[in-house]
Protein backbone atom coordinates (compact mmCIF):
# COMPACT_ATOMS: atom_id res chain seq x y z
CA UNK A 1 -66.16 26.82 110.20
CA UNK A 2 -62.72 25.57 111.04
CA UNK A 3 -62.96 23.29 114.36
CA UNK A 4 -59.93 23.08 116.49
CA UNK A 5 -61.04 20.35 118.99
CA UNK A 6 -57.33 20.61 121.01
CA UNK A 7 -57.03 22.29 124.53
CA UNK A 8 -57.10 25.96 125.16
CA UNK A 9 -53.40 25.71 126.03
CA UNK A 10 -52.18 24.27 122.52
CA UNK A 11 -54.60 26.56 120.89
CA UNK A 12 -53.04 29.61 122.08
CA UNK A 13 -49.62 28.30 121.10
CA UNK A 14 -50.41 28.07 117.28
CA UNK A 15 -53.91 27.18 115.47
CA UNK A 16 -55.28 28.13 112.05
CA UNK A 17 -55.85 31.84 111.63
CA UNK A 18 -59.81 32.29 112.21
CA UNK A 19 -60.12 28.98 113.87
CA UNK A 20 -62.74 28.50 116.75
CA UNK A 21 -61.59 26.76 119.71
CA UNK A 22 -63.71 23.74 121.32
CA UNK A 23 -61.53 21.48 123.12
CA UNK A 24 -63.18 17.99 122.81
CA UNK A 25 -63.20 17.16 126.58
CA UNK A 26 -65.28 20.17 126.30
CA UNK A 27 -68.01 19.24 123.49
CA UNK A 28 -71.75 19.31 125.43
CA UNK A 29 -75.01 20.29 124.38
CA UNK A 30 -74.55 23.51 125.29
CA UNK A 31 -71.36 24.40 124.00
CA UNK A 32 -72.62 23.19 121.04
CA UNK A 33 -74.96 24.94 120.35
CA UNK A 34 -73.23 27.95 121.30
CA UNK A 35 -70.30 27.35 118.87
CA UNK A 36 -71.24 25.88 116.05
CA UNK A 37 -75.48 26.90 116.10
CA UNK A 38 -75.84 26.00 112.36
CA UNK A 39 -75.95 22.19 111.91
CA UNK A 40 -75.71 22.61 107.85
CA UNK A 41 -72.60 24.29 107.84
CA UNK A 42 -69.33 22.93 106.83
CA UNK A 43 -67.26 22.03 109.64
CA UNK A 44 -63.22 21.47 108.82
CA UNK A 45 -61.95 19.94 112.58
CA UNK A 46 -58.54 19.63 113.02
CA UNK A 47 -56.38 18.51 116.03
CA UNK A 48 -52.45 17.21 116.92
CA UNK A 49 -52.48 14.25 113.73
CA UNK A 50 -52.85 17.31 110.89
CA UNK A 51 -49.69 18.98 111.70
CA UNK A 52 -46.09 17.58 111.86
CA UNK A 53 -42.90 19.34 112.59
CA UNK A 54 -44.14 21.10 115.72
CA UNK A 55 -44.36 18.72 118.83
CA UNK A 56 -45.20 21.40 121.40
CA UNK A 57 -48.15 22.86 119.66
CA UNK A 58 -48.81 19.78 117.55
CA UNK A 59 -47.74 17.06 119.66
CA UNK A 60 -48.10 13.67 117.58
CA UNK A 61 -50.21 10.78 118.30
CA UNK A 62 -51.35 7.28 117.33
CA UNK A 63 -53.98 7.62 114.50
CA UNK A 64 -56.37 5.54 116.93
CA UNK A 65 -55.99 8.50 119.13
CA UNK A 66 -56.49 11.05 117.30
CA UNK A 67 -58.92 13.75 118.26
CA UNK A 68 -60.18 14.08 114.81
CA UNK A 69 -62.48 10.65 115.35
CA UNK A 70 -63.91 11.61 118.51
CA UNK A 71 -64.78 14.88 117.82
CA UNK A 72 -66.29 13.66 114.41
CA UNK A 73 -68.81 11.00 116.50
CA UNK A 74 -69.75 13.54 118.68
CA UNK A 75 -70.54 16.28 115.73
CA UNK A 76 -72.42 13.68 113.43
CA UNK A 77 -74.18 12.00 116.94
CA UNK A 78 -75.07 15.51 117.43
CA UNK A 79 -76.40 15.67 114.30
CA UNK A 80 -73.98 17.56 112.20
CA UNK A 81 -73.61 16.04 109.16
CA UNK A 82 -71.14 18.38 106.88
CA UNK A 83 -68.14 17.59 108.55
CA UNK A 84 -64.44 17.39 107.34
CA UNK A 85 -60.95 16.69 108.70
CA UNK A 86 -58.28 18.89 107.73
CA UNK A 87 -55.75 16.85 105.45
CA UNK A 88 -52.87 16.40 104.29
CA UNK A 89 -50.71 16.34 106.91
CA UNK A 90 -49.02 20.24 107.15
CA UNK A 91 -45.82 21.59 108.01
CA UNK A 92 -46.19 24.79 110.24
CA UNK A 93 -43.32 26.09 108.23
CA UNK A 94 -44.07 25.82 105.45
CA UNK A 95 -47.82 25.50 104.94
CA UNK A 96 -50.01 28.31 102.42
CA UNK A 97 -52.69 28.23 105.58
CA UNK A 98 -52.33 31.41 107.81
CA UNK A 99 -51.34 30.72 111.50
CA UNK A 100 -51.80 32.53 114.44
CA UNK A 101 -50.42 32.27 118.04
CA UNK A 102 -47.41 32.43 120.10
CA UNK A 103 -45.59 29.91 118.44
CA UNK A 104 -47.07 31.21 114.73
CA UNK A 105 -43.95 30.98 111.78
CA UNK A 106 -42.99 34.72 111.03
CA UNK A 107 -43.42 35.11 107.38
């Protein structure tokens, strides 16, 4: 599963092709279990601090910041315990992963 823990808005904008959408300030019991219902899968989240080169979609922050460590506590408090962050940092542009979205490169 591929975990894009960044609002709705920036979502639509430009996320990873196939990507499931749970902002963080929306992470609950319920929308857990609803989303991601199997706590052994793998779980890639990504947010704003993966990307670079695309400040409206990907707007950059302070690693302390980053939505990538909350939404990691709150998966592995949750008990999910197969969960990854996206790295290295990618360029919309010019990254191999397929993008989606109104703000998606045209390849």
């Amino acid at each position: 599963v591929v975990l894009d823990a960044r609002s709705k808005d920036k979502f639509a904008l430009l996320h990873v092709k196939g990507a499931v959408n749970l902002p963080f300030s929306d992470i609950d019991i319920a929308s857990l279990k609803r989303v991601l219902p199997d706590k052994e899968a793998r779980i890639l989240i990504y947010c704003n601090n993966n990307f670079r080169n695309s400040e409206v979609a990907f707007a950059s922050k302070l690693p302390t910041l980053s939505l990538n460590l909350s939404t990691y506590t709150a998966l592995h408090e949750s008990g999910y315990r197969n969960v990854y962050e996206l790295a290295p940092r990618l360029d919309p542009a010019t990254c191999k992963l397929p993008l989606a979205g109104t703000d998606a490169p045209r390849r």
